[in-house]
N, C-alpha and C. Protein backbone atom coordinates (compact mmCIF):
# COMPACT_ATOMS: atom_id res chain seq x y z
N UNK A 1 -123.30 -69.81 -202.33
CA UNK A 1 -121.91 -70.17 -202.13
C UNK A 1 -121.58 -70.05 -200.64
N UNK A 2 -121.07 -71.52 -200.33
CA UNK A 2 -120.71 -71.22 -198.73
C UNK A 2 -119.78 -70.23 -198.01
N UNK A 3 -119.68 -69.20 -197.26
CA UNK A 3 -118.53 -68.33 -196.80
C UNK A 3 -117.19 -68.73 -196.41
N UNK A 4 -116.84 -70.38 -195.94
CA UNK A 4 -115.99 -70.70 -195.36
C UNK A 4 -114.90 -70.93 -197.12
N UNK A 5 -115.92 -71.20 -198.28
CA UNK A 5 -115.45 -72.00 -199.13
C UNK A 5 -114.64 -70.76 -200.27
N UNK A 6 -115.38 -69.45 -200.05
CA UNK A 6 -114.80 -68.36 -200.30
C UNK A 6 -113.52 -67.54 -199.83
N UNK A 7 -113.87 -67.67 -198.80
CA UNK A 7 -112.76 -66.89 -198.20
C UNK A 7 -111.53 -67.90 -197.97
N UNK A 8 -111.47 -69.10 -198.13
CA UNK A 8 -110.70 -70.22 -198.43
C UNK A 8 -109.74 -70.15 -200.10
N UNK A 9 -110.66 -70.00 -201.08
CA UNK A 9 -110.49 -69.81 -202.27
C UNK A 9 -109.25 -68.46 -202.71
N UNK A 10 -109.92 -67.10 -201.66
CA UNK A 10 -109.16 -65.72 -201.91
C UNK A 10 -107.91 -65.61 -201.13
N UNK A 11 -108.08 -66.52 -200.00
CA UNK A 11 -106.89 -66.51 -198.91
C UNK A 11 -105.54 -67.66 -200.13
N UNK A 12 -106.33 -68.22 -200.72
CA UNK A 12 -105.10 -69.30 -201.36
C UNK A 12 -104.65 -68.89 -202.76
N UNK A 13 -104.75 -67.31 -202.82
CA UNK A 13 -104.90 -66.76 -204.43
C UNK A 13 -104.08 -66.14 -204.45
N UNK A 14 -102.83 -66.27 -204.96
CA UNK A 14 -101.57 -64.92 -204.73
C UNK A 14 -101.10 -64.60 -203.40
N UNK A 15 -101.22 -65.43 -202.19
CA UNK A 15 -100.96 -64.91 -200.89
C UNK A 15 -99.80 -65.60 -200.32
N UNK A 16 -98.90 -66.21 -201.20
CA UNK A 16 -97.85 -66.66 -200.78
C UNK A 16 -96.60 -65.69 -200.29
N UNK A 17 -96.09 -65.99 -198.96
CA UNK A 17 -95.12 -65.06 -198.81
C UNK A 17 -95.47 -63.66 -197.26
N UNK A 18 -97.41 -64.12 -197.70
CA UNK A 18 -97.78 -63.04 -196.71
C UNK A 18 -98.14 -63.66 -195.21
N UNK A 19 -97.22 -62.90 -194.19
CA UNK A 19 -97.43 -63.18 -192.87
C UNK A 19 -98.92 -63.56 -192.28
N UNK A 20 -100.11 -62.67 -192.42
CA UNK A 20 -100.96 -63.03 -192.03
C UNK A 20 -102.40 -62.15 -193.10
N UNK A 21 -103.63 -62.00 -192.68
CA UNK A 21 -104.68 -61.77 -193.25
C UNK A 21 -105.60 -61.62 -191.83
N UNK A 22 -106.86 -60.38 -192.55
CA UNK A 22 -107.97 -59.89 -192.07
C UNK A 22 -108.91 -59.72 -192.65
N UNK A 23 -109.57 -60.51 -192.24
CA UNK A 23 -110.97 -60.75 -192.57
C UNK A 23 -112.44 -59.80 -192.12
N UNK A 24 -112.91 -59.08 -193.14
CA UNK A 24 -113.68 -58.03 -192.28
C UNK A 24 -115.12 -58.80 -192.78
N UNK A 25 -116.12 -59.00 -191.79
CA UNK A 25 -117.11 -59.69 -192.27
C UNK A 25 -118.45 -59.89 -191.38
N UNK A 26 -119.75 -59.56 -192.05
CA UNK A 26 -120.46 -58.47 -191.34
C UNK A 26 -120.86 -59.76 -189.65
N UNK A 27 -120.50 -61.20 -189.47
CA UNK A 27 -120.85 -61.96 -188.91
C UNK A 27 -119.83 -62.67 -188.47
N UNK A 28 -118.79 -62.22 -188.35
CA UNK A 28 -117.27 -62.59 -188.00
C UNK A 28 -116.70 -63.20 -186.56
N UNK A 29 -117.67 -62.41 -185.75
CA UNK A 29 -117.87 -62.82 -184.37
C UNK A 29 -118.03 -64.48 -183.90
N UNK A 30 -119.53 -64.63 -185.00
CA UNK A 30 -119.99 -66.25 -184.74
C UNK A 30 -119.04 -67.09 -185.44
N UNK A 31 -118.75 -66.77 -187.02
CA UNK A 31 -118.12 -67.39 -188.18
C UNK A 31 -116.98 -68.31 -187.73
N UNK A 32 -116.31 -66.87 -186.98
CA UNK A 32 -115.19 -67.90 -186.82
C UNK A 32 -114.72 -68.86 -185.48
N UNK A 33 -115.62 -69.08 -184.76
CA UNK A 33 -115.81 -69.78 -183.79
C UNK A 33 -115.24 -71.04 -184.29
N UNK A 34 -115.82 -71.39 -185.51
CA UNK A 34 -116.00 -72.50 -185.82
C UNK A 34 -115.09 -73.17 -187.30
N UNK A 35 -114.49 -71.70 -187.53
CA UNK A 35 -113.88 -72.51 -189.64
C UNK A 35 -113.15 -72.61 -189.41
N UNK A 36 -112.17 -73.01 -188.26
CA UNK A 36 -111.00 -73.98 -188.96
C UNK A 36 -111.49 -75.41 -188.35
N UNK A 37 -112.31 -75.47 -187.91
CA UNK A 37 -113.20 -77.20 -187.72
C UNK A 37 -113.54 -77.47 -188.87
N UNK A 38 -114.53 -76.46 -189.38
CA UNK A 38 -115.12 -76.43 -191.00
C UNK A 38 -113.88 -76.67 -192.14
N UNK A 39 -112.51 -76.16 -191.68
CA UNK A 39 -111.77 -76.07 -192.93
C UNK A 39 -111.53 -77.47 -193.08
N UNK A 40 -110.75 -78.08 -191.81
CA UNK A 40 -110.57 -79.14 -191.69
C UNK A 40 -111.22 -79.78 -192.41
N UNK A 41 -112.22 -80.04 -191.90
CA UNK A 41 -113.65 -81.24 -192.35
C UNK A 41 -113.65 -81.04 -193.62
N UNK A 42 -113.89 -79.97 -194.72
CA UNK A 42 -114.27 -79.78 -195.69
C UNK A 42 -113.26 -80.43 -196.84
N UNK A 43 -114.15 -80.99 -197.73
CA UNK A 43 -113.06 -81.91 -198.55
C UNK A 43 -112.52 -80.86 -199.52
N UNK A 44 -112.83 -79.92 -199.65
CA UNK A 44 -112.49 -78.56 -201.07
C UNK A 44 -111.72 -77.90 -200.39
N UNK A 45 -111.55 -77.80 -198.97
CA UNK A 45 -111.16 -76.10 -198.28
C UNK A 45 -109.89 -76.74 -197.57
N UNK A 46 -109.04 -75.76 -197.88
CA UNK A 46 -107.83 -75.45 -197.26
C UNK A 46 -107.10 -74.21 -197.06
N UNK A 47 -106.49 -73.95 -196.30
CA UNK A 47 -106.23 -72.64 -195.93
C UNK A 47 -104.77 -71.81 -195.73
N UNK A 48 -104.14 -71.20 -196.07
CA UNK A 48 -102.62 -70.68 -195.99
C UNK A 48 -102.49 -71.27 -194.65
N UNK A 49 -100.98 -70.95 -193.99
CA UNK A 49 -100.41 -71.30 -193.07
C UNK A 49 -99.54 -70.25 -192.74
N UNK A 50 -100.76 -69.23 -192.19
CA UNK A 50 -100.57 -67.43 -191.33
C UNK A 50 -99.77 -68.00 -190.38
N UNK A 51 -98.57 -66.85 -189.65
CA UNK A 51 -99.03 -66.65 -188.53
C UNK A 51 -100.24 -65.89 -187.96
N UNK A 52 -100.52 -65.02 -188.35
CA UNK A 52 -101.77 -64.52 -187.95
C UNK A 52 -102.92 -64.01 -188.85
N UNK A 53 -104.65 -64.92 -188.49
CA UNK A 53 -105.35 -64.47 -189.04
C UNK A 53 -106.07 -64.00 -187.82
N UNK A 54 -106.94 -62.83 -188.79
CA UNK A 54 -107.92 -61.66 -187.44
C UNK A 54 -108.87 -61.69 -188.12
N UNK A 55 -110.22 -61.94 -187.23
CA UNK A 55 -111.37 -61.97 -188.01
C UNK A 55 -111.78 -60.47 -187.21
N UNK A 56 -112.28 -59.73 -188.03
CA UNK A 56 -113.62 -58.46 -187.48
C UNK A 56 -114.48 -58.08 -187.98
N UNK A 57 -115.19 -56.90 -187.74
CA UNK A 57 -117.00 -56.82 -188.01
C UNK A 57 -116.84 -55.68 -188.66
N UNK A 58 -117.19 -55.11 -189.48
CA UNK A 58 -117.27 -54.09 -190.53
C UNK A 58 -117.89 -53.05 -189.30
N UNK A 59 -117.62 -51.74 -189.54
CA UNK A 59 -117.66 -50.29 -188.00
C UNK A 59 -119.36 -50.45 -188.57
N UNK A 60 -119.70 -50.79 -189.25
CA UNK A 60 -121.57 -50.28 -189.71
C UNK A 60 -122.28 -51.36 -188.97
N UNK A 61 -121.35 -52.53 -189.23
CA UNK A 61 -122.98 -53.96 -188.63
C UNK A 61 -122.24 -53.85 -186.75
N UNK A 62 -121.31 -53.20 -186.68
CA UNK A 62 -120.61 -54.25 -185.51
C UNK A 62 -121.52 -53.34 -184.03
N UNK A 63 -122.18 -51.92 -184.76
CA UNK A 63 -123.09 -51.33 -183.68
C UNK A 63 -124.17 -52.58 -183.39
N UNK A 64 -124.39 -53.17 -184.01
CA UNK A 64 -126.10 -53.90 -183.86
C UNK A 64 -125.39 -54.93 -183.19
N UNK A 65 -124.45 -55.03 -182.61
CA UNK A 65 -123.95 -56.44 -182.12
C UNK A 65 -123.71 -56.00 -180.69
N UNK A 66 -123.32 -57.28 -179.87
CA UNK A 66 -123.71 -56.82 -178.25
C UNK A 66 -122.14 -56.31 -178.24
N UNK A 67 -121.92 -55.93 -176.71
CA UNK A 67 -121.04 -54.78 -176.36
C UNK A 67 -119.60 -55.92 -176.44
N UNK A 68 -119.50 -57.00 -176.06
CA UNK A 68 -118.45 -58.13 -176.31
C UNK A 68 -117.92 -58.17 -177.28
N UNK A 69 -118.98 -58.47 -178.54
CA UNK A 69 -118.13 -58.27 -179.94
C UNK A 69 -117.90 -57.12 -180.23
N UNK A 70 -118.19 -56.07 -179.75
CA UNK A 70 -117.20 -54.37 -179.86
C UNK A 70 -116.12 -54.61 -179.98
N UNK A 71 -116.00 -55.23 -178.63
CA UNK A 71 -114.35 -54.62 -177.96
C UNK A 71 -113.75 -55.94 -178.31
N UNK A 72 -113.80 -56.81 -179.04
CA UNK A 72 -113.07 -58.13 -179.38
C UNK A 72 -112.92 -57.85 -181.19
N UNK A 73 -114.56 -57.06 -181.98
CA UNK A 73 -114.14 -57.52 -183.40
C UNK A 73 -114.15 -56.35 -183.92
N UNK A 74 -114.34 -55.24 -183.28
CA UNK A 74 -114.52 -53.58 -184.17
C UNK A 74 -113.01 -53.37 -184.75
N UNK A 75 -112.75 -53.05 -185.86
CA UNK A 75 -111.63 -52.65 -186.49
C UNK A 75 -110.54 -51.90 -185.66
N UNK A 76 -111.53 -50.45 -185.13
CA UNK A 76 -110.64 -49.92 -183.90
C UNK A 76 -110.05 -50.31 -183.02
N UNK A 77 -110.42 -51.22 -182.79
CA UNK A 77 -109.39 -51.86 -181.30
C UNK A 77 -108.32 -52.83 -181.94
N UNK A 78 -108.17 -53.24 -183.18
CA UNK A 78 -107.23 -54.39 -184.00
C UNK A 78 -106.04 -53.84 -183.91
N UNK A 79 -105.15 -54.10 -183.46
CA UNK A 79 -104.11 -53.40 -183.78
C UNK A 79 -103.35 -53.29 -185.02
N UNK A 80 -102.71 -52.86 -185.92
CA UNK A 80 -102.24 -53.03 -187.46
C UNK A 80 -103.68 -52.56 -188.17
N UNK A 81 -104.09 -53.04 -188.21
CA UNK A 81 -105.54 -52.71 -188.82
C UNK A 81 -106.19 -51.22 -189.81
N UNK A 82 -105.07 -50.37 -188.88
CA UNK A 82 -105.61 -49.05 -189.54
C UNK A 82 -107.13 -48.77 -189.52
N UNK A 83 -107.39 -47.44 -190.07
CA UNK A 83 -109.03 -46.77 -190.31
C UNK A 83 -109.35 -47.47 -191.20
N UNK A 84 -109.95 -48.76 -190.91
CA UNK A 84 -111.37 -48.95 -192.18
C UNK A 84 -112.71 -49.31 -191.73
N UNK A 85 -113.02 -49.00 -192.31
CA UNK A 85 -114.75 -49.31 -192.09
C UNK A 85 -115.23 -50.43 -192.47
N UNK A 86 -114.63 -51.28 -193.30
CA UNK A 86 -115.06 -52.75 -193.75
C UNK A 86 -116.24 -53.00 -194.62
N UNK A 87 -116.70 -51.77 -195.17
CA UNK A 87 -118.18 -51.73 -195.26
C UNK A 87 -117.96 -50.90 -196.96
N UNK A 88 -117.20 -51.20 -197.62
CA UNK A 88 -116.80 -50.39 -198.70
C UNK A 88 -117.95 -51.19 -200.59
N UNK A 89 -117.70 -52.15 -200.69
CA UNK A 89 -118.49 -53.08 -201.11
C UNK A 89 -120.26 -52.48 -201.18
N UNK A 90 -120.54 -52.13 -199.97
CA UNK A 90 -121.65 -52.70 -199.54
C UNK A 90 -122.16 -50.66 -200.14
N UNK A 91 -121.22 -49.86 -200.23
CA UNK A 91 -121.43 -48.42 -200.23
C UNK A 91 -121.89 -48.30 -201.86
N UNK A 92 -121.17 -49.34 -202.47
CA UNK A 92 -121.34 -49.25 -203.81
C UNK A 92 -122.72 -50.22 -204.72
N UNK A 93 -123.02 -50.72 -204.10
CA UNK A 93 -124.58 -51.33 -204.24
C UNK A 93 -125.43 -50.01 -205.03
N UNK A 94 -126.25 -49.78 -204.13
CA UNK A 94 -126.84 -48.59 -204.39
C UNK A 94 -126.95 -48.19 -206.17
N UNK A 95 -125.47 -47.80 -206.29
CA UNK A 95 -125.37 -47.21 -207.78
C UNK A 95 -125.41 -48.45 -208.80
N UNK A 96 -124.55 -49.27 -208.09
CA UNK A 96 -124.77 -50.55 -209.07
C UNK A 96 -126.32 -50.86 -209.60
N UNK A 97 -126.99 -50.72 -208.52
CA UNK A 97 -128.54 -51.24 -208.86
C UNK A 97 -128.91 -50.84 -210.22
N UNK A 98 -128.46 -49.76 -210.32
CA UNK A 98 -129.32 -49.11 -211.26
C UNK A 98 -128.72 -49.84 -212.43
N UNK A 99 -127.73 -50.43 -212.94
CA UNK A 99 -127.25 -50.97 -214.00
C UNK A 99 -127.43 -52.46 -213.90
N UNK A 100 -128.05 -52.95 -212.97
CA UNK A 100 -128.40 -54.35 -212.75
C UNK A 100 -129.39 -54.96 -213.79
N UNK A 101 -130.52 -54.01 -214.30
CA UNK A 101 -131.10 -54.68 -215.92
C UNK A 101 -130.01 -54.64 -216.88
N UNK A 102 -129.54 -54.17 -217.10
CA UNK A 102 -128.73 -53.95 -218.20
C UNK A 102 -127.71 -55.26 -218.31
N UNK A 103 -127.01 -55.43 -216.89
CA UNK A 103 -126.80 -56.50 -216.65
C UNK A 103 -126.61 -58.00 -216.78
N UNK A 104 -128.13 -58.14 -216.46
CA UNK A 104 -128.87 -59.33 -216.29
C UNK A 104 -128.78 -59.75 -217.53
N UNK A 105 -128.91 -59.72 -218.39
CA UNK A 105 -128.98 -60.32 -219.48
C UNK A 105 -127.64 -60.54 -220.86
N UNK A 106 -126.66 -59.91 -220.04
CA UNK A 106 -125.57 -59.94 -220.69
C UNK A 106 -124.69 -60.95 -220.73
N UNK A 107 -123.25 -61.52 -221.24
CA UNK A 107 -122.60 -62.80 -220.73
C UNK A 107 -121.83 -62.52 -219.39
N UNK A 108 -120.93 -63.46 -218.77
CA UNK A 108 -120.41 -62.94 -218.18
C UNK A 108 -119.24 -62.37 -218.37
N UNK A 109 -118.75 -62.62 -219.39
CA UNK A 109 -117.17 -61.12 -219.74
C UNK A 109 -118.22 -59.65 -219.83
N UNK A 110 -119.21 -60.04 -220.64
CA UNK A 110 -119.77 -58.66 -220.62
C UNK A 110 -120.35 -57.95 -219.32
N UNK A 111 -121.10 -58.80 -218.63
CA UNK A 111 -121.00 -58.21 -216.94
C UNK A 111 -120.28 -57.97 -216.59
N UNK A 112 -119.13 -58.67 -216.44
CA UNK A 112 -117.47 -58.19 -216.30
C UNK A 112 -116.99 -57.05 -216.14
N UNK A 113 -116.96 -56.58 -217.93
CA UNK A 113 -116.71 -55.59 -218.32
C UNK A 113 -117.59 -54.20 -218.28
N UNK A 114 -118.68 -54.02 -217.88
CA UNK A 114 -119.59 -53.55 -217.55
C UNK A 114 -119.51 -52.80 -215.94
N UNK A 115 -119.32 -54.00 -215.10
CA UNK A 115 -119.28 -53.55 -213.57
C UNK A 115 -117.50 -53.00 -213.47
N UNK A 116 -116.75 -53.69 -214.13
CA UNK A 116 -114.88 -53.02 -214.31
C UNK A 116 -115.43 -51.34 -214.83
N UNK A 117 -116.08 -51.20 -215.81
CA UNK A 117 -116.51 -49.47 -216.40
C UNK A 117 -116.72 -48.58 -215.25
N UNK A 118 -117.90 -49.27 -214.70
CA UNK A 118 -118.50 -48.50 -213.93
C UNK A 118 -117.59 -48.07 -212.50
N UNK A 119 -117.15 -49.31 -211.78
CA UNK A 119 -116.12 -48.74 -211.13
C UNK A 119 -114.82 -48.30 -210.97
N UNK A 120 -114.37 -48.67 -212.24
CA UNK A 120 -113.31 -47.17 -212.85
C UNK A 120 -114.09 -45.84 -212.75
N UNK A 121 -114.90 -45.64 -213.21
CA UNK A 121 -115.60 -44.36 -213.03
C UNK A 121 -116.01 -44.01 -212.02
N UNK A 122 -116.63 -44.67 -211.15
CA UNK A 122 -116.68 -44.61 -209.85
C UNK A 122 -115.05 -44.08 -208.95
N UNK A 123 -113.70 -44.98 -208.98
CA UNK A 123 -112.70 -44.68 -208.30
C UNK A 123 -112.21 -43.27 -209.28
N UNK A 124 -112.52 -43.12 -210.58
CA UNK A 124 -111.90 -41.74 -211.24
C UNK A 124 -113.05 -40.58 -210.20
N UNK A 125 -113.97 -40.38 -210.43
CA UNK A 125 -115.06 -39.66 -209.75
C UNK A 125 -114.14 -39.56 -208.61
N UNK A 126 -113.73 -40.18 -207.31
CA UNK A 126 -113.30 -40.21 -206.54
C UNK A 126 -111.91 -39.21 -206.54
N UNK A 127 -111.53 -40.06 -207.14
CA UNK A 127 -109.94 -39.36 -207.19
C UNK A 127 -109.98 -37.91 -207.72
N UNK A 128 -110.98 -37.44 -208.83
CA UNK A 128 -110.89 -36.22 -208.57
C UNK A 128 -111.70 -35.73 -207.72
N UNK A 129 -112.38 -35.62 -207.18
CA UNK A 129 -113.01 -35.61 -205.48
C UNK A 129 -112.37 -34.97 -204.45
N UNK A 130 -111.05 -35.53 -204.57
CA UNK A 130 -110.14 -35.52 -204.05
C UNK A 130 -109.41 -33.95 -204.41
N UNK A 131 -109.11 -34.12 -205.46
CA UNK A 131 -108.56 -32.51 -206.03
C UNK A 131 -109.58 -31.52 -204.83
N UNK A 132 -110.71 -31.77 -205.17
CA UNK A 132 -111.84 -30.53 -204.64
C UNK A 132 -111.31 -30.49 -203.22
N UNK A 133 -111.21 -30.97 -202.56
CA UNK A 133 -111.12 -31.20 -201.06
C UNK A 133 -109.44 -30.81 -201.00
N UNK A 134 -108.32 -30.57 -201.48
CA UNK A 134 -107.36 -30.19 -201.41
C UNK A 134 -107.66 -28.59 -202.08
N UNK A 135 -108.69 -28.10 -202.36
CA UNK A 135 -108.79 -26.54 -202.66
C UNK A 135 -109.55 -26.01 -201.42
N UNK A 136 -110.00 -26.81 -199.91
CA UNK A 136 -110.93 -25.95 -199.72
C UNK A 136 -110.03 -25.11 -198.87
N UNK A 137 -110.73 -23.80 -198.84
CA UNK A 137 -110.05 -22.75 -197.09
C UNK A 137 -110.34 -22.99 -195.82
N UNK A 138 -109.56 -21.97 -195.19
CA UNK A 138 -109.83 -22.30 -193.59
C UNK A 138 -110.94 -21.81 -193.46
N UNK A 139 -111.97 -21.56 -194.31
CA UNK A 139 -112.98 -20.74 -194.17
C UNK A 139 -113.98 -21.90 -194.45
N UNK A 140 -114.13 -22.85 -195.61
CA UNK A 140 -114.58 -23.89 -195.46
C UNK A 140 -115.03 -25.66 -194.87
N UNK A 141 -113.64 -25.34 -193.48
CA UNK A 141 -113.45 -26.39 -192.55
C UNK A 141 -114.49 -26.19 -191.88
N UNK A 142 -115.08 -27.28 -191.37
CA UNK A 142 -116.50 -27.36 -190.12
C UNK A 142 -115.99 -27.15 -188.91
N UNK A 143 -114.89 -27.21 -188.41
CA UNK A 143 -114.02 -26.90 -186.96
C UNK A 143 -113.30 -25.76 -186.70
């Protein structure tokens, strides 16, 4: 599936009303050089009408990139942007794998419903996580 034709698809999904959008994406630098030529051209793709879209590089890939796209696509320097890492997706792989036979052979409501389980359990895990880390002492801070 092409990237321009995706992020085309999610930008035109419920986003009426919203000023602008950010795009975190591990190749964001090159990408967008070029998609609104691509949007244009493309007979499927069309795109809201932001005032402002921001493309940037997820804080994990944007080290392997030269020192230019730092300081133009790293999250940190975006202004509005807030702390994210962009890289949230990519953290949850890992565990997924392991349920990927199970998977494979299922329909797709049942994959569906399967990967929806797992990361409910995954964001519950989290959230109480969270409890733990609101009990610790000043005795357990690293600083």
């Amino acid at each position: 599936m092409n990237i321009d034709y995706v992020i085309c698809q999610a930008l035109n999904y419920r986003t009426q009303g919203l000023r602008g959008a950010i795009n975190l994406y591990d190749m964001s630098c090159r990408w967008i050089l070029n998609f609104r030529d691509w949007v244009a051209a493309g007979e499927y793709l069309s795109f809201p009408d932001f005032e402002q879209f921001v493309a940037a590089v997820g804080k994990f890939h944007i080290s392997a990139h030269i020192k230019k796209c730092f300081a133009l696509f790293s999250p940190n320097f975006i202004k509005g942007i807030g702390q994210v890492d962009g890289e949230i997706l990519e953290t949850l792989w890992a565990a997924l794998n392991l349920i990927s036979k199970s998977a494979r052979t299922m329909t797709i409501a049942g994959r569906q419903e399967l990967l929806d389980d797992h990361m409910r359990d995954w964001n519950w895990k989290k959230l109480v996580g969270m409890g733990e880390l609101s009990r610790l002492s000043e005795e357990d801070l690293p600083y």
